[in-house]
C-alpha atoms as a PDB file:
ATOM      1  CA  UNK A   1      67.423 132.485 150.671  1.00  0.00           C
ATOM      2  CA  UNK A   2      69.046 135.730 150.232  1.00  0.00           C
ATOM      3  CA  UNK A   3      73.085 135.896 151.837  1.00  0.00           C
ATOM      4  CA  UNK A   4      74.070 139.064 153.579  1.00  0.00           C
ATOM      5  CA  UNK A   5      77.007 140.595 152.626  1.00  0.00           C
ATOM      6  CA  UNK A   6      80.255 139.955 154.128  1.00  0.00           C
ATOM      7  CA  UNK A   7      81.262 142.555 156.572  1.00  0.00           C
ATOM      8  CA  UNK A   8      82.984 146.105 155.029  1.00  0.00           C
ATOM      9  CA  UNK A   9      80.880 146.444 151.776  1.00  0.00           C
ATOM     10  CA  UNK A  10      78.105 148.215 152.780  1.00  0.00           C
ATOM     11  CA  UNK A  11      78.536 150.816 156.465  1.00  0.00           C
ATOM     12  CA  UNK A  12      76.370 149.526 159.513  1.00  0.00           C
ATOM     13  CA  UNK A  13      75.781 153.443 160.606  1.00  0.00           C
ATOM     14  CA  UNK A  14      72.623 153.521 158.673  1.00  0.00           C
ATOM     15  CA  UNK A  15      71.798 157.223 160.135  1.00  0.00           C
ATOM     16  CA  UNK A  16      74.166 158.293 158.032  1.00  0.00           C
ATOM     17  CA  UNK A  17      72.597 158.019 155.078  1.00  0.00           C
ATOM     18  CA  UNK A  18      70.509 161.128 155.525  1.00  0.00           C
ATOM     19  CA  UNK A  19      73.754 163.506 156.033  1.00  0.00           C
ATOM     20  CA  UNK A  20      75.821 161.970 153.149  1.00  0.00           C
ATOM     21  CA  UNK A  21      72.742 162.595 151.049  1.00  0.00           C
ATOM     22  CA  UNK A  22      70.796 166.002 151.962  1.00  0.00           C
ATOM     23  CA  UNK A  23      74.001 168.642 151.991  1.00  0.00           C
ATOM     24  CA  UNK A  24      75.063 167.643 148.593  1.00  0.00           C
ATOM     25  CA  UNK A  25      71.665 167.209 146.918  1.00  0.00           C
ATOM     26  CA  UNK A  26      70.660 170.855 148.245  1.00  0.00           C
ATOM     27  CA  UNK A  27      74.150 172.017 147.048  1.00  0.00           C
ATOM     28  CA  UNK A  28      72.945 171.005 143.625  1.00  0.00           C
ATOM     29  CA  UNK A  29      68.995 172.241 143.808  1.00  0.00           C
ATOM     30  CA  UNK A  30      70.644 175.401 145.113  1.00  0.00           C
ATOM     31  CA  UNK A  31      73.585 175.979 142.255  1.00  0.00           C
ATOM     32  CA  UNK A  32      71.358 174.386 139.400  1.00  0.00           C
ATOM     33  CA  UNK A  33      72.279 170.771 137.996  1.00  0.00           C
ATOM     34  CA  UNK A  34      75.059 170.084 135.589  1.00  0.00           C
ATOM     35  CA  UNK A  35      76.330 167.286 134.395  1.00  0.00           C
ATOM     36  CA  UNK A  36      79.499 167.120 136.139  1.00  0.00           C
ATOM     37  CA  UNK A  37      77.327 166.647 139.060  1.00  0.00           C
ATOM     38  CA  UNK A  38      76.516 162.895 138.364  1.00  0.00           C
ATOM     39  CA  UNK A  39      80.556 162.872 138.880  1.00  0.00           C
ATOM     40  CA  UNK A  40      80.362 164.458 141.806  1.00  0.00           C
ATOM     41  CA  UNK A  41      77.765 162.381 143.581  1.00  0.00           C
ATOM     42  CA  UNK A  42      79.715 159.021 142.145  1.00  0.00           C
ATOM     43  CA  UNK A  43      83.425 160.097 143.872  1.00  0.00           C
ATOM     44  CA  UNK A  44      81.527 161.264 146.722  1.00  0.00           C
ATOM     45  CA  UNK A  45      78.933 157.800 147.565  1.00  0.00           C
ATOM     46  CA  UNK A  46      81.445 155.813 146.336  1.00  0.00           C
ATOM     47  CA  UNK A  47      84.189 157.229 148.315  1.00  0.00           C
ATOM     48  CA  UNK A  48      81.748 156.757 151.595  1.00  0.00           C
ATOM     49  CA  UNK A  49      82.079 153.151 151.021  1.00  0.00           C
ATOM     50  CA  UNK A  50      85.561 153.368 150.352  1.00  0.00           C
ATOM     51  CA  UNK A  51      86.549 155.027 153.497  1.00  0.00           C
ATOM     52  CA  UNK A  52      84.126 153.092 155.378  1.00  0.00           C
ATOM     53  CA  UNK A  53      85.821 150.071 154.536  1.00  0.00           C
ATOM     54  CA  UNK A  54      89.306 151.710 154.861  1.00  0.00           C
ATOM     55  CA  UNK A  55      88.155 152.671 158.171  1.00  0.00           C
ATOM     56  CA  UNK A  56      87.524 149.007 159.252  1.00  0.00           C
ATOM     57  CA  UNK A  57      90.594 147.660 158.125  1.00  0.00           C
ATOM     58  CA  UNK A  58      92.534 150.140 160.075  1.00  0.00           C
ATOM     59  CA  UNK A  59      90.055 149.705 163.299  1.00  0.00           C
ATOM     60  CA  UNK A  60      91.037 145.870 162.834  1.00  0.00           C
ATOM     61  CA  UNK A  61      94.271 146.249 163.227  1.00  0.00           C
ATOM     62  CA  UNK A  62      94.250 147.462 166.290  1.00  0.00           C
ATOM     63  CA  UNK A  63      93.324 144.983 169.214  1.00  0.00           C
ATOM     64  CA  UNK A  64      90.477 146.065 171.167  1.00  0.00           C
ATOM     65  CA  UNK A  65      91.987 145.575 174.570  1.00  0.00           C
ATOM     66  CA  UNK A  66      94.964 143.261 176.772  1.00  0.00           C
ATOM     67  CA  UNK A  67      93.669 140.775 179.297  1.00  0.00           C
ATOM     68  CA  UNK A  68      95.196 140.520 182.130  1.00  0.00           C
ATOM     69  CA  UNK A  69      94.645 137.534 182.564  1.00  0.00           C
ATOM     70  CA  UNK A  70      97.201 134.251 181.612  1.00  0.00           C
ATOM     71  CA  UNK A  71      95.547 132.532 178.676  1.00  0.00           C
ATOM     72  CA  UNK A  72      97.210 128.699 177.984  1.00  0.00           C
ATOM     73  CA  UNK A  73      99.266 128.337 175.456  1.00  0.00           C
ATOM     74  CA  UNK A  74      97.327 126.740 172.440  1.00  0.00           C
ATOM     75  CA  UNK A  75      98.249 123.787 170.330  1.00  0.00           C
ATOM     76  CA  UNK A  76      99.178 123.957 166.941  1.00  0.00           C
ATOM     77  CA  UNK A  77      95.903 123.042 165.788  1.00  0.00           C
ATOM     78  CA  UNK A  78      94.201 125.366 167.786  1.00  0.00           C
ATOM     79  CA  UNK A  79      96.163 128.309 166.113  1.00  0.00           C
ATOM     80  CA  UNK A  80      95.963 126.745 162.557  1.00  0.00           C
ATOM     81  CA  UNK A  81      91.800 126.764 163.660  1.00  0.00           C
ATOM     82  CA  UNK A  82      91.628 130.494 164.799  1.00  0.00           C
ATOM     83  CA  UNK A  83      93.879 131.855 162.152  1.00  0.00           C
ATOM     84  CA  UNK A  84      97.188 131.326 162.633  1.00  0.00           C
ATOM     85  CA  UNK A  85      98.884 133.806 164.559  1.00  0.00           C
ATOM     86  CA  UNK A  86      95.900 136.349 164.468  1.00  0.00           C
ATOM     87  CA  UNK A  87      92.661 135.748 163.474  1.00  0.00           C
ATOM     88  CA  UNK A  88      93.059 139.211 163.770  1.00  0.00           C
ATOM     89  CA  UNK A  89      94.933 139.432 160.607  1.00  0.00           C
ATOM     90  CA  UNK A  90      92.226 136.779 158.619  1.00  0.00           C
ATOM     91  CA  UNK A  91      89.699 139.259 160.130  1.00  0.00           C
ATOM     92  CA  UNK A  92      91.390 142.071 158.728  1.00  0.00           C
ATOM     93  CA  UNK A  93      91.978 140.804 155.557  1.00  0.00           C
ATOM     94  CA  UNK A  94      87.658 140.769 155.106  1.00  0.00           C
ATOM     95  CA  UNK A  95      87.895 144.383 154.472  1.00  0.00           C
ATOM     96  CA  UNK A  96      90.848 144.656 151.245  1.00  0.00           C
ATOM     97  CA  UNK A  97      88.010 143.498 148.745  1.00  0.00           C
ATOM     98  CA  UNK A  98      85.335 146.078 149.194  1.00  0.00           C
ATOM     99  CA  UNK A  99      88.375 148.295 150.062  1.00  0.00           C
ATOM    100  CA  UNK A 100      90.025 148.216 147.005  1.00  0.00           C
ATOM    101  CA  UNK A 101      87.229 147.280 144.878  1.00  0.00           C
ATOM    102  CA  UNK A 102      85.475 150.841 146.126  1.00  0.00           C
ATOM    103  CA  UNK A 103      88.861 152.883 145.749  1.00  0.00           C
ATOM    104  CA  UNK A 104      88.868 151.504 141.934  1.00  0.00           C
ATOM    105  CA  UNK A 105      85.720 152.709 141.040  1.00  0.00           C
ATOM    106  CA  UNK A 106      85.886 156.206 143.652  1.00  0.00           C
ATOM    107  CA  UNK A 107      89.308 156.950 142.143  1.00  0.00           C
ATOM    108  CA  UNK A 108      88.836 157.374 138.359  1.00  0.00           C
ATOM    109  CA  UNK A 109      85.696 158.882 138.987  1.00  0.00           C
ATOM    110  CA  UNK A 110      87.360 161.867 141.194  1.00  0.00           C
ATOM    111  CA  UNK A 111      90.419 162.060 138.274  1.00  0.00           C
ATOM    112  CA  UNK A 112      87.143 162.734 135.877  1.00  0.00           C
ATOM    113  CA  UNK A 113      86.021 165.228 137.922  1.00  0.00           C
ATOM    114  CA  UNK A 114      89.176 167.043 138.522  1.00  0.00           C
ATOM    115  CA  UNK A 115      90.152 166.806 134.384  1.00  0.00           C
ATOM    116  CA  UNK A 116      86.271 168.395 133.932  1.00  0.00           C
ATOM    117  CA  UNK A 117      86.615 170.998 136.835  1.00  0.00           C
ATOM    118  CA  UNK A 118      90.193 171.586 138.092  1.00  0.00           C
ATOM    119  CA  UNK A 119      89.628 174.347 140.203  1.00  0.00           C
ATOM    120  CA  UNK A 120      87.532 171.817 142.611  1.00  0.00           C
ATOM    121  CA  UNK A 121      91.187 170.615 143.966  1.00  0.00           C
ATOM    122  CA  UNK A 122      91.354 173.810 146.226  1.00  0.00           C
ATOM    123  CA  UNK A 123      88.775 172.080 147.985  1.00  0.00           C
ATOM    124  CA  UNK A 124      91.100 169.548 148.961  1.00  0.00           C
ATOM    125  CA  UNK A 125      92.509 171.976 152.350  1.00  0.00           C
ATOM    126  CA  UNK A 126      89.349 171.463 153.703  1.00  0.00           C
ATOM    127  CA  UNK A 127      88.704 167.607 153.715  1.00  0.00           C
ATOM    128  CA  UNK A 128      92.319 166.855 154.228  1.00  0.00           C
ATOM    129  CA  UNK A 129      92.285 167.264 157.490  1.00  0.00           C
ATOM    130  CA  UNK A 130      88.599 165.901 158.373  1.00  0.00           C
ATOM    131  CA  UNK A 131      90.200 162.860 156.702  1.00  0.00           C
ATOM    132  CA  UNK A 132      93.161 162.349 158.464  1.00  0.00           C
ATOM    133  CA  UNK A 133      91.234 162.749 161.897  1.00  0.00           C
ATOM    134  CA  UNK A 134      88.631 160.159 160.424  1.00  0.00           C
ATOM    135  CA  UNK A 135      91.175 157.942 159.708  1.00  0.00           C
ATOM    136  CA  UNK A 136      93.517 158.798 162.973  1.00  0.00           C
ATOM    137  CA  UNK A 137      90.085 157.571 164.952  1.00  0.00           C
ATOM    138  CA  UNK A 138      89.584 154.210 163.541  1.00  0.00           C
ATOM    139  CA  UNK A 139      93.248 153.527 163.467  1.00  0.00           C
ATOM    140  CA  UNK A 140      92.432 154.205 167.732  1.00  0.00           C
ATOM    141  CA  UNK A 141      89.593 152.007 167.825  1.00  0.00           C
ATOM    142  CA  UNK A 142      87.459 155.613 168.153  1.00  0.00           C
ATOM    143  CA  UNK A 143      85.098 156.016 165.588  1.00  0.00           C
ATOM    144  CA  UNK A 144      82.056 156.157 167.679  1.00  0.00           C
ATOM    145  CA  UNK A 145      83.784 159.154 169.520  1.00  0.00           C
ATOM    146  CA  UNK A 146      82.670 162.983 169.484  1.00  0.00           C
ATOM    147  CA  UNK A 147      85.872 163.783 167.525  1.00  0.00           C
ATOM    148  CA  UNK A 148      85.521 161.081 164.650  1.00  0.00           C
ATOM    149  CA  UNK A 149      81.253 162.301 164.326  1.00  0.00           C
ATOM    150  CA  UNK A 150      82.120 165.883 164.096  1.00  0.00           C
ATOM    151  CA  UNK A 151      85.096 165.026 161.322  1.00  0.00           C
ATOM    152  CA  UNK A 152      82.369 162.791 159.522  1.00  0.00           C
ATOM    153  CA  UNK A 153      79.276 165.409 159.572  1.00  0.00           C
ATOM    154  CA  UNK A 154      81.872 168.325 158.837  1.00  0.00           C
ATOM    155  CA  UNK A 155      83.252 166.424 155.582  1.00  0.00           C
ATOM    156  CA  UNK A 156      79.577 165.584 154.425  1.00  0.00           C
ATOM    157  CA  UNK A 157      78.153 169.309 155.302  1.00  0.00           C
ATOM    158  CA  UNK A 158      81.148 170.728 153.064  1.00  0.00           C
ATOM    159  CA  UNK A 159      79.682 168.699 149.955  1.00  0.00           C
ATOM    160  CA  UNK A 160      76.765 171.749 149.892  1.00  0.00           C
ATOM    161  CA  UNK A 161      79.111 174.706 148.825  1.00  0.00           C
ATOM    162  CA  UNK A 162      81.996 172.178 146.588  1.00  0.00           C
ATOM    163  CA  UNK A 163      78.276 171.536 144.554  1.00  0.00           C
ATOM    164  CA  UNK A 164      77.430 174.674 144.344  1.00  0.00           C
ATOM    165  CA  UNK A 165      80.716 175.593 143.304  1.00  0.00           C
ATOM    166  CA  UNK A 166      80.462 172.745 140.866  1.00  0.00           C
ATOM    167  CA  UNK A 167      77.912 174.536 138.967  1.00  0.00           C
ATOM    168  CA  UNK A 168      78.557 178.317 139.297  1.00  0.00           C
ATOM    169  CA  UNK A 169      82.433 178.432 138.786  1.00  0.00           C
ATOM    170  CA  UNK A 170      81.740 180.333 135.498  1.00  0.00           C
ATOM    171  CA  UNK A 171      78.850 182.448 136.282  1.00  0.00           C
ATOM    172  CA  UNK A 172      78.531 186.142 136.378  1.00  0.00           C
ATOM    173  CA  UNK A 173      75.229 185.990 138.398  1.00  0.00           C
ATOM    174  CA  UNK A 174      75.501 183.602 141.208  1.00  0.00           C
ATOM    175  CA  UNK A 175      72.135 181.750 141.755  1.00  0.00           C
ATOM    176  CA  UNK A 176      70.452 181.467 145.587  1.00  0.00           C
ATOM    177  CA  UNK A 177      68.856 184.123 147.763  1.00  0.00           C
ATOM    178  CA  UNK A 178      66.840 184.558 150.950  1.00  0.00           C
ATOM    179  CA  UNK A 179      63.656 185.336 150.460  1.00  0.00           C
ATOM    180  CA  UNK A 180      63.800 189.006 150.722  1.00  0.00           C
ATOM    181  CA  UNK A 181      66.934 189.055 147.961  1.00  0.00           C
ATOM    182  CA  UNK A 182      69.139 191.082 150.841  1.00  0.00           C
ATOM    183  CA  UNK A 183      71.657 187.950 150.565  1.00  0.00           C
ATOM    184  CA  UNK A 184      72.587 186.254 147.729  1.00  0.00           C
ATOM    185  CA  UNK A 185      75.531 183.995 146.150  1.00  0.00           C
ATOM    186  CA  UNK A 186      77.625 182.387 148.630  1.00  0.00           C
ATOM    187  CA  UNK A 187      76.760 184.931 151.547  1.00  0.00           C
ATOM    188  CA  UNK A 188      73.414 182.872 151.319  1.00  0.00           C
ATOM    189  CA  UNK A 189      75.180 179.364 151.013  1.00  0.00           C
ATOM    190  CA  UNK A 190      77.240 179.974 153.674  1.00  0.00           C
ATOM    191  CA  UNK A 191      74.118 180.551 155.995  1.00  0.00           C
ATOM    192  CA  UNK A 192      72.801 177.673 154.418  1.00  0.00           C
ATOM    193  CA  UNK A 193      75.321 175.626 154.762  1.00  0.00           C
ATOM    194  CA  UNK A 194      75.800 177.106 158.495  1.00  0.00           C
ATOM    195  CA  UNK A 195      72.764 175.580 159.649  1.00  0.00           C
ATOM    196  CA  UNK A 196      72.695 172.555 157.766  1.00  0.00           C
ATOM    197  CA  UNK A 197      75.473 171.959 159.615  1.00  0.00           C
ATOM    198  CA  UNK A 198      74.331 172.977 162.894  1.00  0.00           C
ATOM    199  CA  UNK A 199      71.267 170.213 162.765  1.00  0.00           C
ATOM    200  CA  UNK A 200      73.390 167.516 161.364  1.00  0.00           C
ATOM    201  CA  UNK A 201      76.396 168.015 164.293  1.00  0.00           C
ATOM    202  CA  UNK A 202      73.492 168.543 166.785  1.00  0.00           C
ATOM    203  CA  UNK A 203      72.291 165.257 165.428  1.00  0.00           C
ATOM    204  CA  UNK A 204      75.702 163.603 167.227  1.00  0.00           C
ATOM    205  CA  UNK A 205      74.645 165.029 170.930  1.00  0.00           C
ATOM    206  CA  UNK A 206      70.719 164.018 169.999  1.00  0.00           C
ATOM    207  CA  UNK A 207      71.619 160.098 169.504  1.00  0.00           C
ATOM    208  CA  UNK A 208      74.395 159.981 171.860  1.00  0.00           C
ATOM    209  CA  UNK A 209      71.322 161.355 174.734  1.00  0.00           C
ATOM    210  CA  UNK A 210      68.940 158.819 173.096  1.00  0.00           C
ATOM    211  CA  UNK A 211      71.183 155.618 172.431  1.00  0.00           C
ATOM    212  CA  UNK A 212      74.825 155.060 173.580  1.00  0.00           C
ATOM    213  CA  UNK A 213      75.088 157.825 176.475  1.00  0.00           C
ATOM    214  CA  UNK A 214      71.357 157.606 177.174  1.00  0.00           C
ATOM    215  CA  UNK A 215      71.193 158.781 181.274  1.00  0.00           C
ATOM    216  CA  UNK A 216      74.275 160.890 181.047  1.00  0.00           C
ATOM    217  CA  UNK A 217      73.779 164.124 182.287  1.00  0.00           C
ATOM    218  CA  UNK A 218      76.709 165.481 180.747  1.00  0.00           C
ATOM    219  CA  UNK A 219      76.108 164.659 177.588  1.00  0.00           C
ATOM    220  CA  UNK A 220      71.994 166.227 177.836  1.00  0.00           C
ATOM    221  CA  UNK A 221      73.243 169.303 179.154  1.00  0.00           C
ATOM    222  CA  UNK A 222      75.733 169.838 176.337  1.00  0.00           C
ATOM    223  CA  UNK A 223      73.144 168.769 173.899  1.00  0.00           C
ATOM    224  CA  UNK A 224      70.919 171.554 175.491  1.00  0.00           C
ATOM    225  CA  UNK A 225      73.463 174.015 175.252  1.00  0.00           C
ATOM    226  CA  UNK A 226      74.502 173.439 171.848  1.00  0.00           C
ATOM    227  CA  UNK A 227      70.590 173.169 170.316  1.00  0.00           C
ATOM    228  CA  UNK A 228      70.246 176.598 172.482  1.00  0.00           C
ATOM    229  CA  UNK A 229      72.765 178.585 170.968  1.00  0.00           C
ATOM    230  CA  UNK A 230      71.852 177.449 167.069  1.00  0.00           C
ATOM    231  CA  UNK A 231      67.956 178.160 167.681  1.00  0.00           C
ATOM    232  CA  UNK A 232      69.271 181.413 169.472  1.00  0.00           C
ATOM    233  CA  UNK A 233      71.689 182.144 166.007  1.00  0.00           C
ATOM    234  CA  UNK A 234      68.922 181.511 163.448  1.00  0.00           C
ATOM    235  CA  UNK A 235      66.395 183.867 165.150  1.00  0.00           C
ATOM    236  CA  UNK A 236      68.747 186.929 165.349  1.00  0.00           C
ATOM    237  CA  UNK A 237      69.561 185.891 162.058  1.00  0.00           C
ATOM    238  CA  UNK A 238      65.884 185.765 161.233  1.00  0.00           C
ATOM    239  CA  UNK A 239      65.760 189.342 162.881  1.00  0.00           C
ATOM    240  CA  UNK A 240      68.071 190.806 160.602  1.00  0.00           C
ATOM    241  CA  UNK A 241      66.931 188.806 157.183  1.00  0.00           C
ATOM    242  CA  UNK A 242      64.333 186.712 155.691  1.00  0.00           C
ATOM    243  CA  UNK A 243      64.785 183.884 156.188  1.00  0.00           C
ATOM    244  CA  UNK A 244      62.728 180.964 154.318  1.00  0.00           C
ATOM    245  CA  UNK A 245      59.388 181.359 156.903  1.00  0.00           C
ATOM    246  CA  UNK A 246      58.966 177.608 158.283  1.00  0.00           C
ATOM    247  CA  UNK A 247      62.940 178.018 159.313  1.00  0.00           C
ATOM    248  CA  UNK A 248      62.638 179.124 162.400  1.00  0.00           C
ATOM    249  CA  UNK A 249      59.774 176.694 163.621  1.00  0.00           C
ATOM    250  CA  UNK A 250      61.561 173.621 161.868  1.00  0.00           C
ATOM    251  CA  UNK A 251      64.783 174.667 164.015  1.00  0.00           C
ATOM    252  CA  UNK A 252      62.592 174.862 166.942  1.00  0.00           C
ATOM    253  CA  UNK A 253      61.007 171.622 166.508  1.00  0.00           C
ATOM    254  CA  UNK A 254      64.841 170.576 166.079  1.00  0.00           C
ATOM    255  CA  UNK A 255      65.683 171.721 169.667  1.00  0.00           C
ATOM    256  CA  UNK A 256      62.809 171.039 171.439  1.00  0.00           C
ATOM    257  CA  UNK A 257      63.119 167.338 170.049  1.00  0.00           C
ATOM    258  CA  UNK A 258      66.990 167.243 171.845  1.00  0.00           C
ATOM    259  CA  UNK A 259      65.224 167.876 174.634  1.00  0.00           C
ATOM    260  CA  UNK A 260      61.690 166.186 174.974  1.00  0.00           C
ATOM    261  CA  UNK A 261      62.742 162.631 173.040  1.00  0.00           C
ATOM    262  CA  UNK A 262      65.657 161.867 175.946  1.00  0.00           C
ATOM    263  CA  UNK A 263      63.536 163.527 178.695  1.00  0.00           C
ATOM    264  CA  UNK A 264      60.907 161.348 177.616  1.00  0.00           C
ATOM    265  CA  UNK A 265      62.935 158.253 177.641  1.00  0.00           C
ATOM    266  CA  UNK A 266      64.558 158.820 181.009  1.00  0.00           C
ATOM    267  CA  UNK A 267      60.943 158.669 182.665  1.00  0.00           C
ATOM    268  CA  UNK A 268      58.982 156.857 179.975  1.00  0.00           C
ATOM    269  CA  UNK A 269      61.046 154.356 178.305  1.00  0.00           C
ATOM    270  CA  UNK A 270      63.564 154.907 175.762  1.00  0.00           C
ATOM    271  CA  UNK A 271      62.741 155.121 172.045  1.00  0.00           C
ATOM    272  CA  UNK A 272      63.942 151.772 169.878  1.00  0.00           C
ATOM    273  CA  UNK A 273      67.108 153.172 167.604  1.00  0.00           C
ATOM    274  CA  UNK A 274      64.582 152.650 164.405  1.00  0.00           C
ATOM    275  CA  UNK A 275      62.307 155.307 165.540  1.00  0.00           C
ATOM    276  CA  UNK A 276      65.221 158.101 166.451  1.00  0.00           C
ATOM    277  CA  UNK A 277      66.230 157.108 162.771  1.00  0.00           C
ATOM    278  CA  UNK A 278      63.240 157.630 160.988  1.00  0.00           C
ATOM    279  CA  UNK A 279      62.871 160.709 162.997  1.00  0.00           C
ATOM    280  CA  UNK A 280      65.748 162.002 161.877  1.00  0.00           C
ATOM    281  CA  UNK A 281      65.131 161.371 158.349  1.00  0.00           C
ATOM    282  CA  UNK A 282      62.093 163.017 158.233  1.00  0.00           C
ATOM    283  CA  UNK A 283      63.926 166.105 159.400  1.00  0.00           C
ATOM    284  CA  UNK A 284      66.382 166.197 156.886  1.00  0.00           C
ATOM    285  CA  UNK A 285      64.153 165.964 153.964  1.00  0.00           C
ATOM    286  CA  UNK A 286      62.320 169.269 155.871  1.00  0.00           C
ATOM    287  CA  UNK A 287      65.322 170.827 156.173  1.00  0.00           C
ATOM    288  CA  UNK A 288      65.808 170.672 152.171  1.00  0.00           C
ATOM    289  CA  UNK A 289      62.790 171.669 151.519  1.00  0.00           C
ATOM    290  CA  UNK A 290      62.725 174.383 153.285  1.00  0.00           C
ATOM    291  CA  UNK A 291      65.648 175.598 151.383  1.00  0.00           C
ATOM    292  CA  UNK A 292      64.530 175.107 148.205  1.00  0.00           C
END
């Protein structure tokens, strides 16, 4: 019989697979492979786990909430039993393997990196700060909020342009165009990488609607307003350039699906988490495609 790993080593938000995958592979297709790439993709994965681990050693540290009520004092035993004076602390200490054993193999891969393409480090003012707000969350018990998502889906949409970088640091002709060849370099990977990360943060409001604030008004609404505006961007965007043709129908799909799927399961029945991640899957691999 197979075991399951322990807790920490491998991250329970299985959506997430999909946007720590897509923006950086289509980074790559869209700059042209090197091999400093297969660095790249190592520090990055591997650094995932890493911070996913991190990030539930410093949520365990924290206690989720104070009773109010008065709890009887327990024997000697009873602590020794539990975990001495915190099974919060034996609970903790779960995470410092795949912690440390995913920061040893993360960090010399990044040093590699940075000795085979120093200029990469100037990346480093952007993620900063998406990391410290990762970590700030966690250490609050808040990674399921809003702020912790968008800090998460920021970091792994910024992965597209630091691989394209990667591999056209030293080129005279940048590679990447729309289809008409009016934008090209990064003007085009910025649009790119503009609405990659438009679906993947929409994707925050989508599963919030269809999972954990399924019924809240609020949250539809703002979902609604935020798929709105992107569809609304990418088709005066279309207006003014090319843009790859099945764009603007795959980003409609993409908002009509924020609204329909959570419609749906307020008056039908809501759809099992399985099927909203599938779903989402199959979107992202459109979304590349369409890029390519």
């Amino acid at each position: 019989m197979s075991r399951k790993l322990p807790p920490g080593w491998v991250p329970r938000y299985h959506g997430a697979w999909a946007m720590v995958t897509i923006p950086i592979l289509l980074g790559i297709a869209l700059g042209g492979f090197v091999p400093a790439h297969l660095l790249l993709l190592g520090t990055w994965w591997v650094g995932y786990f890493a911070f996913y681990a991190i990030g539930q050693w410093l949520r365990s540290a924290r206690p989720a909430g104070r009773s109010t009520s008065r709890q009887p004092r327990r024997t000697a035993c009873e602590r020794r039993r539990s975990g001495g004076s915190g099974g919060r602390r034996s609970g903790r200490s779960r995470f410092v393997r795949p912690a440390l054993t995913y920061t040893a193999i993360a960090a010399p891969l990044g040093v590699a990196l940075l000795v085979v393409a120093p200029f990469l480090v100037r990346w480093a003012f952007a993620f900063a700060p998406l990391v410290v707000v990762s970590a700030w969350c966690y250490a609050r018990r808040k990674e399921r909020s809003f702020l912790n998502d968008a800090a998460t889906v920021s970091a792994a949409t910024l992965t597209l342009p630091v691989a394209y970088d990667l591999a056209t640091h030293d080129l005279a002709a940048l590679p990447g165009s729309s289809p008409d060849g009016s934008v090209t370099g990064w003007a085009w990977i910025w649009i790119v990488t503009a609405v990659v990360g438009w679906y993947f943060l929409g994707t925050i409001f989508y599963v919030k609607t269809n999972i954990r604030e399924r019924g809240d008004w609020a949250w539809f609404l703002a979902s609604l307003l935020f798929h709105g505006a992107g569809l609304i961007g990418v088709l005066v965007l279309n207006a003014h350039l090319r843009l790859p043709l099945a764009l603007p129908w795959l980003c409609g799909l993409i908002a009509i699906r924020a609204v329909a799927v959570p419609a749906w399961g307020y008056h039908r029945g809501w759809l099992p988490p399985i099927a909203i991640g599938l779903g989402e899957v199959a979107i992202s691999v459109a979304l590349f495609l369409v890029f390519l």
